[in-house]
C-alpha atoms as a PDB file:
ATOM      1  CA  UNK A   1     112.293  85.473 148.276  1.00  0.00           C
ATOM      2  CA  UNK A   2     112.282  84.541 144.811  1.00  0.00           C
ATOM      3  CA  UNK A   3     112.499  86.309 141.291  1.00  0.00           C
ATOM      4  CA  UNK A   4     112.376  84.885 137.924  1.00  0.00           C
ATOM      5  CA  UNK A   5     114.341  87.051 134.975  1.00  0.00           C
ATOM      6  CA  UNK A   6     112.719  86.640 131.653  1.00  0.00           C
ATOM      7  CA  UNK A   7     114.510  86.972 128.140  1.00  0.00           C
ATOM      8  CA  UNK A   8     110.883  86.757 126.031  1.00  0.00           C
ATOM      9  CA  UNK A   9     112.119  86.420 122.295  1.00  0.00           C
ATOM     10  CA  UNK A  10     109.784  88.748 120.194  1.00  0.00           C
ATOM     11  CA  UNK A  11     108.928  86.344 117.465  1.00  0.00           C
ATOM     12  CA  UNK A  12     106.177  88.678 116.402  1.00  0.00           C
ATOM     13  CA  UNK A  13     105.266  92.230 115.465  1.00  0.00           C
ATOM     14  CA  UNK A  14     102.817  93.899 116.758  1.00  0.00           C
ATOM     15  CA  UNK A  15     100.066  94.820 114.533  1.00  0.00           C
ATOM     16  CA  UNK A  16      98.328  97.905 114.170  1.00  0.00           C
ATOM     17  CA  UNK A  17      95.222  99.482 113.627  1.00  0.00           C
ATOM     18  CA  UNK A  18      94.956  97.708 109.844  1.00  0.00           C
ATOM     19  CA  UNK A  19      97.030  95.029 110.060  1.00  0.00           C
ATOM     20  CA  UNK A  20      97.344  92.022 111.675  1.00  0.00           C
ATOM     21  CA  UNK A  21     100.631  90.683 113.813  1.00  0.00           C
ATOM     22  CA  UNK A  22     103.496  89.149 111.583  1.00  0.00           C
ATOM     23  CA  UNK A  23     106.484  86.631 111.824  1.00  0.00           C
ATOM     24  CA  UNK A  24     109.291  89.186 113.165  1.00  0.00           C
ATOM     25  CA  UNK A  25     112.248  88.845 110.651  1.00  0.00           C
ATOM     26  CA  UNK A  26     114.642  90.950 113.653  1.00  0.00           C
ATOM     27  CA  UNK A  27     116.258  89.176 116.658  1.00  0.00           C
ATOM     28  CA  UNK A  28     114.677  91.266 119.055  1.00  0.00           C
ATOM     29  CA  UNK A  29     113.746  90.365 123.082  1.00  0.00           C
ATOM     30  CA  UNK A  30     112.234  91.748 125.982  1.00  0.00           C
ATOM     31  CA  UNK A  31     113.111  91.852 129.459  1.00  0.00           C
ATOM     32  CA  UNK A  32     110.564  91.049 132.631  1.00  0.00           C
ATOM     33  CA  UNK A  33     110.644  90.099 136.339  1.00  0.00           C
ATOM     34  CA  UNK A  34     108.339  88.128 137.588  1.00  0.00           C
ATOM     35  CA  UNK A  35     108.163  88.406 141.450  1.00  0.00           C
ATOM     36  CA  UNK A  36     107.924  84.603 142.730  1.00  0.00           C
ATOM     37  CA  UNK A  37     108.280  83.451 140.156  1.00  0.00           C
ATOM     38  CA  UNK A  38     106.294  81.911 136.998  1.00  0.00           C
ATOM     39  CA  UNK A  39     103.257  79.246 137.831  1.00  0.00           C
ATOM     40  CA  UNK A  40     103.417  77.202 134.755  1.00  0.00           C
ATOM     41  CA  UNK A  41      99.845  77.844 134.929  1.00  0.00           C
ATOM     42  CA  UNK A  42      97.460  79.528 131.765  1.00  0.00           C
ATOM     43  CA  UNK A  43      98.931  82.037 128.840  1.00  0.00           C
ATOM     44  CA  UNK A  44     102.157  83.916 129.516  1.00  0.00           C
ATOM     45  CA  UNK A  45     100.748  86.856 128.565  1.00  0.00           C
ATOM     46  CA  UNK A  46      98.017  86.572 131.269  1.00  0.00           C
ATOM     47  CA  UNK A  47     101.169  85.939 134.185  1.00  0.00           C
ATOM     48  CA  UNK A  48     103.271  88.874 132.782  1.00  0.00           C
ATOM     49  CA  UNK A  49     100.181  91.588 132.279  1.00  0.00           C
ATOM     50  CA  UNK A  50      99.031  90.371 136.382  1.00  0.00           C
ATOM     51  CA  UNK A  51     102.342  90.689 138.087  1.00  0.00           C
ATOM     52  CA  UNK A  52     105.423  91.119 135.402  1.00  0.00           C
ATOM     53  CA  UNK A  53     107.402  94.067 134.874  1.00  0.00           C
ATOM     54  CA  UNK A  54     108.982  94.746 132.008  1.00  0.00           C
ATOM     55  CA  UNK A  55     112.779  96.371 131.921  1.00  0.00           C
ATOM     56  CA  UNK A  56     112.882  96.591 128.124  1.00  0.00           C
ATOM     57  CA  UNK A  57     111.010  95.748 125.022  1.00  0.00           C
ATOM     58  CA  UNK A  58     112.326  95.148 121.600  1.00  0.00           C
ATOM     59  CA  UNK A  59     116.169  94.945 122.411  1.00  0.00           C
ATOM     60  CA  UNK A  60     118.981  92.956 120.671  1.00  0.00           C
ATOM     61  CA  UNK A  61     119.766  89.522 122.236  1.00  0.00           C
ATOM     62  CA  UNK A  62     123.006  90.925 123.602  1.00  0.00           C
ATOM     63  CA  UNK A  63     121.721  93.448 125.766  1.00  0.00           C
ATOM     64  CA  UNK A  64     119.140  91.708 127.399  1.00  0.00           C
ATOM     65  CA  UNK A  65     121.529  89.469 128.500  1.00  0.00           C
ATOM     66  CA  UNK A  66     123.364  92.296 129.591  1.00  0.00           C
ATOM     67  CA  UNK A  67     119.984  94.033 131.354  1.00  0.00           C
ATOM     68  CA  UNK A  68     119.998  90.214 132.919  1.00  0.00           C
ATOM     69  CA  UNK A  69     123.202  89.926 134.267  1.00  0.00           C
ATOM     70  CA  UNK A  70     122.965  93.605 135.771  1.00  0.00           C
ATOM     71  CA  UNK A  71     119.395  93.145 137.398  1.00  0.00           C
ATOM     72  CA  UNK A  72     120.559  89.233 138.566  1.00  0.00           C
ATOM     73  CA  UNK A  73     123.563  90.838 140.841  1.00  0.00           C
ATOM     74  CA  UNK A  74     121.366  93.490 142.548  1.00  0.00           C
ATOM     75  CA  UNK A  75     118.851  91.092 143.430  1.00  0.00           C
ATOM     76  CA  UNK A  76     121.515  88.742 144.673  1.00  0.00           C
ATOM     77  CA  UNK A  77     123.247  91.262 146.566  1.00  0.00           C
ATOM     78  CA  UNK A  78     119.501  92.116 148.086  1.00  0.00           C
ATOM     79  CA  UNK A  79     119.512  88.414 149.097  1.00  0.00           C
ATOM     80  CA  UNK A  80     117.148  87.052 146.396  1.00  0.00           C
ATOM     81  CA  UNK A  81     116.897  84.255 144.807  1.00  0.00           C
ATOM     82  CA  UNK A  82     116.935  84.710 141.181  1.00  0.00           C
ATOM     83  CA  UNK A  83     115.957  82.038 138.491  1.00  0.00           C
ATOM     84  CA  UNK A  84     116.494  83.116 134.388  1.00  0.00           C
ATOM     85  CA  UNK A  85     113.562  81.925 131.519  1.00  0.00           C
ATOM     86  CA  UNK A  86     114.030  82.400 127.908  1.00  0.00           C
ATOM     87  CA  UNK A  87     110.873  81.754 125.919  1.00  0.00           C
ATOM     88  CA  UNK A  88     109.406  83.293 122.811  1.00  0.00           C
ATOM     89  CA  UNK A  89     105.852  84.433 122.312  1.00  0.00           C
ATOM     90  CA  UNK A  90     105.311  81.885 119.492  1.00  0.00           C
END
């Protein structure tokens, strides 16, 4: 079976009830796994809200890729097979 690990660069905030969503100035990522896999197909946001699950949200670049490496070995050891995506939701 296949996984996909996700680094998702947070490139902007999230508005809120008054304001609109802004260029993030902070280096900040978030960390998903998508079971099978991602289709290439439509929005991200559609693919990750149907079948992703997120680890973490708003984290510093080095510990997702921490978060990464830790999930990637427990899925290997599990017998998966485990592709890595970086993307930003530019």
């Amino acid at each position: 079976m296949k996984i996909t690990l996700l680094q998702l660069h947070e490139a902007y905030s999230r508005g809120g009830f008054l304001t609109g969503a802004s260029i993030n100035k902070k280096d900040e990522w978030s960390v998903w796994l998508i079971p099978g896999g991602l289709s290439g197909d439509g929005d991200i946001d559609d693919e990750l809200a149907k079948k992703g699950v997120c680890f973490s949200q708003r984290v510093s670049s080095d510990r997702a890729s921490r978060e990464v490496a830790e999930i990637e070995a427990k899925f290997i050891a599990a017998g998966f097979t485990v592709e890595h995506e970086a993307l930003s939701n530019d």
